[in-house]
C-alpha atoms as a PDB file:
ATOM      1  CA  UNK A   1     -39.934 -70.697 -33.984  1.00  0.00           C
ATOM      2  CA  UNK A   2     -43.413 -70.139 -32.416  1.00  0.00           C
ATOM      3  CA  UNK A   3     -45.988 -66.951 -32.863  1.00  0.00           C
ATOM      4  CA  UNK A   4     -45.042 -65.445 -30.350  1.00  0.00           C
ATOM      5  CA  UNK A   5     -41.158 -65.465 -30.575  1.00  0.00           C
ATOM      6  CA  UNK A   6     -41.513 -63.653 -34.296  1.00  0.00           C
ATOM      7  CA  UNK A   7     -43.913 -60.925 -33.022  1.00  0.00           C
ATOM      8  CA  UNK A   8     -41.806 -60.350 -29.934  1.00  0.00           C
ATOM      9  CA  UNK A   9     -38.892 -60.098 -32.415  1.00  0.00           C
ATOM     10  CA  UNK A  10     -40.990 -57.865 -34.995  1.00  0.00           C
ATOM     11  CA  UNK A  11     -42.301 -55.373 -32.061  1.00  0.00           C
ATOM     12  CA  UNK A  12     -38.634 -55.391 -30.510  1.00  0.00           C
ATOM     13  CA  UNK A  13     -37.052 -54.279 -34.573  1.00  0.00           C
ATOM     14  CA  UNK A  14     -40.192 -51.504 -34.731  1.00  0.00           C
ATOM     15  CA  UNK A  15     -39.437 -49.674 -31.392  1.00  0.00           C
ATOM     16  CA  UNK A  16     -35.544 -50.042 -32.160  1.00  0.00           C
ATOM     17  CA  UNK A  17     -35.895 -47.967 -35.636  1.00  0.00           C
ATOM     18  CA  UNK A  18     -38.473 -45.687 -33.566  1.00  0.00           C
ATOM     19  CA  UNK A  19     -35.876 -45.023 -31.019  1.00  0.00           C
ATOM     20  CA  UNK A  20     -32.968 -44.582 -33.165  1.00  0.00           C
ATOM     21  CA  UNK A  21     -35.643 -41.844 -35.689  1.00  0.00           C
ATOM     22  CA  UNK A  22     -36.403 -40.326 -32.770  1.00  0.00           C
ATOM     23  CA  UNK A  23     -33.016 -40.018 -31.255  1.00  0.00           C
ATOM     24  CA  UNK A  24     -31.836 -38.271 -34.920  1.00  0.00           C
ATOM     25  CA  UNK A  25     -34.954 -35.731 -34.713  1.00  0.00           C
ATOM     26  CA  UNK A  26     -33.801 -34.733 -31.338  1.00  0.00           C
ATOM     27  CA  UNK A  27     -30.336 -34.023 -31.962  1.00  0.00           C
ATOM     28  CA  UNK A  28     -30.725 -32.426 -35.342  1.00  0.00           C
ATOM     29  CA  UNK A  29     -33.612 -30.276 -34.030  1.00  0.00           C
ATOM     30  CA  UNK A  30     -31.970 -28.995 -30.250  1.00  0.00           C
ATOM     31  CA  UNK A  31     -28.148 -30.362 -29.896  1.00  0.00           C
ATOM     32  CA  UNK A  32     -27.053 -29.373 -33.243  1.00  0.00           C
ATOM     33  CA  UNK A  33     -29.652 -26.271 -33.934  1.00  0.00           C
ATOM     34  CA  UNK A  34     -27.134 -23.528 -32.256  1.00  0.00           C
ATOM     35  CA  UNK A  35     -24.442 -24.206 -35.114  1.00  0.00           C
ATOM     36  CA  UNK A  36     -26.897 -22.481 -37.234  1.00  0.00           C
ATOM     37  CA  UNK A  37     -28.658 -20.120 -35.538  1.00  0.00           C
ATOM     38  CA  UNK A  38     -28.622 -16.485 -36.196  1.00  0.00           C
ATOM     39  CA  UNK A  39     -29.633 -13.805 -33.536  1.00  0.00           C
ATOM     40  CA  UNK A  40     -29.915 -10.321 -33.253  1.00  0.00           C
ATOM     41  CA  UNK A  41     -26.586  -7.959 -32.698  1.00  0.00           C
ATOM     42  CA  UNK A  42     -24.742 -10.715 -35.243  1.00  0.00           C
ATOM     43  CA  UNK A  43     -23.192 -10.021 -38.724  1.00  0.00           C
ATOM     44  CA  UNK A  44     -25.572 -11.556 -41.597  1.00  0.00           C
ATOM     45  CA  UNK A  45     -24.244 -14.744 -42.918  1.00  0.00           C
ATOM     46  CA  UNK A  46     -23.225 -13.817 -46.783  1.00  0.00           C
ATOM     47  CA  UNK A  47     -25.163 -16.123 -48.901  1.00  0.00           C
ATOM     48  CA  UNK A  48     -25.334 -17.036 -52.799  1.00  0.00           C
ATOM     49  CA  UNK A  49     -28.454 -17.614 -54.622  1.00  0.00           C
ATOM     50  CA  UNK A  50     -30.099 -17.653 -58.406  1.00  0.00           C
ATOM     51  CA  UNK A  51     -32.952 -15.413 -58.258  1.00  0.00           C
ATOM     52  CA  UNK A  52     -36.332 -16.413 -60.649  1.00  0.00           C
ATOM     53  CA  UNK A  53     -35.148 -14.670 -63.551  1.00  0.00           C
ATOM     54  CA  UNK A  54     -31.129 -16.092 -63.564  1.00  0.00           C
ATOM     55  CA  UNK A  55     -29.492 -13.342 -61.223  1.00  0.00           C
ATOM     56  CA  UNK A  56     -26.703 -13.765 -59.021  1.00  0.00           C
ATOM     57  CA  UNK A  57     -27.806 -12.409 -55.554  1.00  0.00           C
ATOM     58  CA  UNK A  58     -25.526 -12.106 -53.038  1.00  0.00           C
ATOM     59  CA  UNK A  59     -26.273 -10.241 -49.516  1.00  0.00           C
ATOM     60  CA  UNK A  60     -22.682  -9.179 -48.762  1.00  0.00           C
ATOM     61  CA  UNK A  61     -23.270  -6.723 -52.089  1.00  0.00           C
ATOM     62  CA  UNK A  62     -25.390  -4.942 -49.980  1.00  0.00           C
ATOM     63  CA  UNK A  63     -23.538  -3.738 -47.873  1.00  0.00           C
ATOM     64  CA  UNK A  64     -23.985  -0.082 -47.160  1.00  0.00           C
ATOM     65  CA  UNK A  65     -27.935  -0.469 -47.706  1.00  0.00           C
ATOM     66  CA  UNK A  66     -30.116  -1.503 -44.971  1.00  0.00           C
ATOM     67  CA  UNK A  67     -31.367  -5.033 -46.026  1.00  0.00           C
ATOM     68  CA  UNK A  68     -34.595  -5.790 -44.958  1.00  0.00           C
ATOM     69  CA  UNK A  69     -34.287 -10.187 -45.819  1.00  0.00           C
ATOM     70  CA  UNK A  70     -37.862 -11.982 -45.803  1.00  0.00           C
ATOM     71  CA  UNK A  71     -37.869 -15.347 -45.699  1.00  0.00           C
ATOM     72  CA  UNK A  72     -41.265 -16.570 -47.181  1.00  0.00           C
ATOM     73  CA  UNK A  73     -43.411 -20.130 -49.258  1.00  0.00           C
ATOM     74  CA  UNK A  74     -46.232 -19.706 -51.458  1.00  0.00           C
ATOM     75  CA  UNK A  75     -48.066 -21.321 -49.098  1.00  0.00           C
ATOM     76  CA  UNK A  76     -48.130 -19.466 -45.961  1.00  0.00           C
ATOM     77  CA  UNK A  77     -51.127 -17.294 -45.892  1.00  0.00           C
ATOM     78  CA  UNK A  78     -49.325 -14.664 -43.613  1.00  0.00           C
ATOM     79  CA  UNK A  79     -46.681 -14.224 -46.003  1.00  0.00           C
ATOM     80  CA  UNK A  80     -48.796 -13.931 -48.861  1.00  0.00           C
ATOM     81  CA  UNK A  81     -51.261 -11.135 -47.055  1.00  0.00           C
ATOM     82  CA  UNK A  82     -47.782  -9.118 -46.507  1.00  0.00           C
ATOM     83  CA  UNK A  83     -46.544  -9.379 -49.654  1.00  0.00           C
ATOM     84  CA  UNK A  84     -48.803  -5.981 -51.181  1.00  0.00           C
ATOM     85  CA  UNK A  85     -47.355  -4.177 -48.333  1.00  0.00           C
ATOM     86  CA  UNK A  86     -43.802  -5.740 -49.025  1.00  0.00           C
ATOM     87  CA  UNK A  87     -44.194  -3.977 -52.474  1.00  0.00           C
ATOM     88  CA  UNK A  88     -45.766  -1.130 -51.651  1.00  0.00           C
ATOM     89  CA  UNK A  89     -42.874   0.333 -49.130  1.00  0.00           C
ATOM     90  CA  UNK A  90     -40.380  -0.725 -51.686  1.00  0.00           C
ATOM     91  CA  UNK A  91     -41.784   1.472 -54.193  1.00  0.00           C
ATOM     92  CA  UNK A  92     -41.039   3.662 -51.681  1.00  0.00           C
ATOM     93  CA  UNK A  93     -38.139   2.933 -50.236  1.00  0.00           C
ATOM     94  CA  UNK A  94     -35.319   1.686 -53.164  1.00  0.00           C
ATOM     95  CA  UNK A  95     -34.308   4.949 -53.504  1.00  0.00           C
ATOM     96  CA  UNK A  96     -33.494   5.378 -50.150  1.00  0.00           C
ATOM     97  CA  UNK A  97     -30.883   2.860 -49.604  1.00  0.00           C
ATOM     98  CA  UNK A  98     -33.123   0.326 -48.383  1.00  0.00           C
ATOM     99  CA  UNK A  99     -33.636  -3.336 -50.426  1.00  0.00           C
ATOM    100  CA  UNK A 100     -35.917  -6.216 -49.782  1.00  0.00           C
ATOM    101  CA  UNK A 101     -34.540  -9.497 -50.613  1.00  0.00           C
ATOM    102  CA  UNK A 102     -38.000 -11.817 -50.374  1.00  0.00           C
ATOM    103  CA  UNK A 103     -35.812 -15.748 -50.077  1.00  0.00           C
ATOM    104  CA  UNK A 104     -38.210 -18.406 -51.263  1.00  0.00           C
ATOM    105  CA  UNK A 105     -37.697 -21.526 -49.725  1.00  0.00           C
ATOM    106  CA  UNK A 106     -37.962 -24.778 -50.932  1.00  0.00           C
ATOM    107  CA  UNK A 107     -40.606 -23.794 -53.649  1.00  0.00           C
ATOM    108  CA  UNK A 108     -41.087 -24.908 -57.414  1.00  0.00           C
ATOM    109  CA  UNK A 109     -40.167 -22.199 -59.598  1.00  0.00           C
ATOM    110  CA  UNK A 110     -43.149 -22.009 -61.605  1.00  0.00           C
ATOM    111  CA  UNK A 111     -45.238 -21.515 -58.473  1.00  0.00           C
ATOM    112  CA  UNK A 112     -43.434 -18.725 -57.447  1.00  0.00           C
ATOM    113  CA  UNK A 113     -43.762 -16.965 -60.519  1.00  0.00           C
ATOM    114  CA  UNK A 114     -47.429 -17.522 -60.567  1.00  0.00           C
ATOM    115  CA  UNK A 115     -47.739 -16.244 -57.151  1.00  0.00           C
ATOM    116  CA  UNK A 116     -45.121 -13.848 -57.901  1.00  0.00           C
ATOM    117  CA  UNK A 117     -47.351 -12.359 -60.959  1.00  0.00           C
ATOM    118  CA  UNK A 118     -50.385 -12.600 -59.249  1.00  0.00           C
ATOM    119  CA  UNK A 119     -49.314  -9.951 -56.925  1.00  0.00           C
ATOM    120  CA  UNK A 120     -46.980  -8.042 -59.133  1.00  0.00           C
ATOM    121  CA  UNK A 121     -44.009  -7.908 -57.104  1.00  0.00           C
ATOM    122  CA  UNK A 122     -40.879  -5.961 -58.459  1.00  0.00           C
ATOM    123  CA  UNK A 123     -38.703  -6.615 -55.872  1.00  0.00           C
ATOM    124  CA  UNK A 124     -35.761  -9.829 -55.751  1.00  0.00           C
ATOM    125  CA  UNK A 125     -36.633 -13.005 -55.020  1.00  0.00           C
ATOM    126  CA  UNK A 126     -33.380 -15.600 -54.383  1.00  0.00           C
ATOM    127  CA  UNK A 127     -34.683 -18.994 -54.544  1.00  0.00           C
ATOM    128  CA  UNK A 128     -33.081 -21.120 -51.494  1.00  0.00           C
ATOM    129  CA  UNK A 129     -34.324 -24.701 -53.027  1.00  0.00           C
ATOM    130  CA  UNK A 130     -32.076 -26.621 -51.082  1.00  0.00           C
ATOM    131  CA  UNK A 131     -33.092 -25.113 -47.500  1.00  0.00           C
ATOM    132  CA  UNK A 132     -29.208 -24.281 -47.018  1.00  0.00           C
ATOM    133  CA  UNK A 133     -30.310 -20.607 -46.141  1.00  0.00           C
ATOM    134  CA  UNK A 134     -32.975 -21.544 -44.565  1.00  0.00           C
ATOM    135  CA  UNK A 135     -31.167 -23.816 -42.098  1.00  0.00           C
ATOM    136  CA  UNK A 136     -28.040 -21.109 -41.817  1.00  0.00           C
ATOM    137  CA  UNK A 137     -30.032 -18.501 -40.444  1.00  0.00           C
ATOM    138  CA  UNK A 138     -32.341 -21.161 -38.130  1.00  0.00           C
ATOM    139  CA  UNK A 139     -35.429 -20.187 -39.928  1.00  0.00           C
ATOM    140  CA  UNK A 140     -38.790 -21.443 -37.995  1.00  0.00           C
ATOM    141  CA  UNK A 141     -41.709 -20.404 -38.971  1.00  0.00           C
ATOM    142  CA  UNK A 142     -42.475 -18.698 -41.663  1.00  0.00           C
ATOM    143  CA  UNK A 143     -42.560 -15.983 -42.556  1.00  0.00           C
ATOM    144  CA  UNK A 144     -39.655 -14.415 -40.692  1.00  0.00           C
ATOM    145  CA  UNK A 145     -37.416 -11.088 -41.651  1.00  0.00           C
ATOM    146  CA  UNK A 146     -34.564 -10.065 -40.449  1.00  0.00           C
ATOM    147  CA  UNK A 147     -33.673  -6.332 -40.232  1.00  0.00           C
ATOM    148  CA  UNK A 148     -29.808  -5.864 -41.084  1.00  0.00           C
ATOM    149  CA  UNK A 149     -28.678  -2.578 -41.110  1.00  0.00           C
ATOM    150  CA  UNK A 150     -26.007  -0.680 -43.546  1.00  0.00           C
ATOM    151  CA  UNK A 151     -22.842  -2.244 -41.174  1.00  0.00           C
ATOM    152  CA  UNK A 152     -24.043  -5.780 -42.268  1.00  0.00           C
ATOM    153  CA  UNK A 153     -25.561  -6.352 -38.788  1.00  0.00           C
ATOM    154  CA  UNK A 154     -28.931  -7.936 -38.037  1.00  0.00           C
ATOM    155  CA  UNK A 155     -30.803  -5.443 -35.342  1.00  0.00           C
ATOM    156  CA  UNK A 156     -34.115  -7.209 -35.409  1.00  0.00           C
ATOM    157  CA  UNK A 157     -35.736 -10.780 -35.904  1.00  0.00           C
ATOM    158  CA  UNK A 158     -39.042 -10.452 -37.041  1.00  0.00           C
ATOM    159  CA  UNK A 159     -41.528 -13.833 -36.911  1.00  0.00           C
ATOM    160  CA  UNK A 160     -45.115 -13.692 -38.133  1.00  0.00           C
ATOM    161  CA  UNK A 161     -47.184 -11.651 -40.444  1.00  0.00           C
ATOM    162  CA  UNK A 162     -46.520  -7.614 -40.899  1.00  0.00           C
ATOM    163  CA  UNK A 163     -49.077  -4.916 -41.472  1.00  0.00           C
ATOM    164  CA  UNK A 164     -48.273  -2.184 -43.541  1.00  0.00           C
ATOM    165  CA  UNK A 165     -47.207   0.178 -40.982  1.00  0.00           C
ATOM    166  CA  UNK A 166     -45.080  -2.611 -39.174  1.00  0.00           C
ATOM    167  CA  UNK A 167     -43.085  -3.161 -42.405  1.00  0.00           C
ATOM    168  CA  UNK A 168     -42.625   1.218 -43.033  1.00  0.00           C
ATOM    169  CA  UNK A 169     -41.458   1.028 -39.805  1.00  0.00           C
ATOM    170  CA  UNK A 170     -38.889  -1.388 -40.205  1.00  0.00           C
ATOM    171  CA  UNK A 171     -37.924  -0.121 -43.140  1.00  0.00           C
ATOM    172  CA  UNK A 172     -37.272   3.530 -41.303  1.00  0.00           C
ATOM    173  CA  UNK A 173     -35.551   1.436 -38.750  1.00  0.00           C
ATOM    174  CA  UNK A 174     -32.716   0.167 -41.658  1.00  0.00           C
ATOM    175  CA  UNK A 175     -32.769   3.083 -43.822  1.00  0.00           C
ATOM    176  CA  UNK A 176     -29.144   4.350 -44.375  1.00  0.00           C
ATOM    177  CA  UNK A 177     -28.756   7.989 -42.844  1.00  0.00           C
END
């Protein structure tokens, strides 16, 4: 077989996996994306998860509490400036019916507890290290909340970093009355 014939072959076998990888990425990121996809006016999907220190979390025990569900990575520097705020209105807030569930995603759990330490936070944080939360809700970027009030329903989709006052509002905004 001459030069040429094997390099047509070779370029022919690269585009073919190219096409078929590129093919996959498209349907699992549009066709297949609204199976998963949570919007506003919906009832949260219940979830399971282990929290860092062994705790069984579950949202649907919530329920009567406005939940106000962060989804977050050590390494997202908007998530970690909102994180002292994140604390500081639930020191304020616990008592008032309101609970912050901050869902790590995909992390090592010794970097979340460093990070976790570093800023001192009290609140829970379930640890989704699988992604299957993640890819219920249709989770892109991070970080994102969602605002669910006491009924279980999600009245607000929140993407990007929070400021202080944002987050007090929200939390207003889901407090039980």
């Amino acid at each position: 077989m001459s030069k040429k014939r094997k390099r047509l072959y070779f370029r022919i076998s690269i585009l073919s996996v190219i096409g078929v990888l590129l093919g996959y990425v498209f349907y699992t990121n549009f066709i297949n994306k609204d199976e998963t996809l949570v919007v506003e006016g919906d009832v949260a999907p219940n979830f399971q998860l282990t929290s860092m220190n062994g705790e069984t979390i579950e949202l649907d025990d919530y329920r009567g509490q406005g939940v106000f569900l962060n989804f977050w990575g050590t390494y997202c520097p908007p998530c970690e400036y909102e994180m002292p705020y994140m604390q500081n209105q639930y020191q304020e807030y616990k008592d008032k019916g309101v609970e912050i569930l901050a869902v790590n995603v995909g992390e090592a759990q010794l970097a979340v507890e460093r990070f976790v330490n570093r800023h001192q936070l009290t609140f829970p944080i379930p640890m989704d290290e699988n992604k299957t939360v993640l890819d219920r809700y249709g989770i892109n970027p991070l970080p994102t909340t969602f605002l669910i009030n006491s009924d279980g329903e999600v009245i607000d989709i929140i993407t990007g970093g929070m400021t202080e006052e944002d987050i007090q509002g929200y939390m207003e905004r889901i407090r039980p009355s």
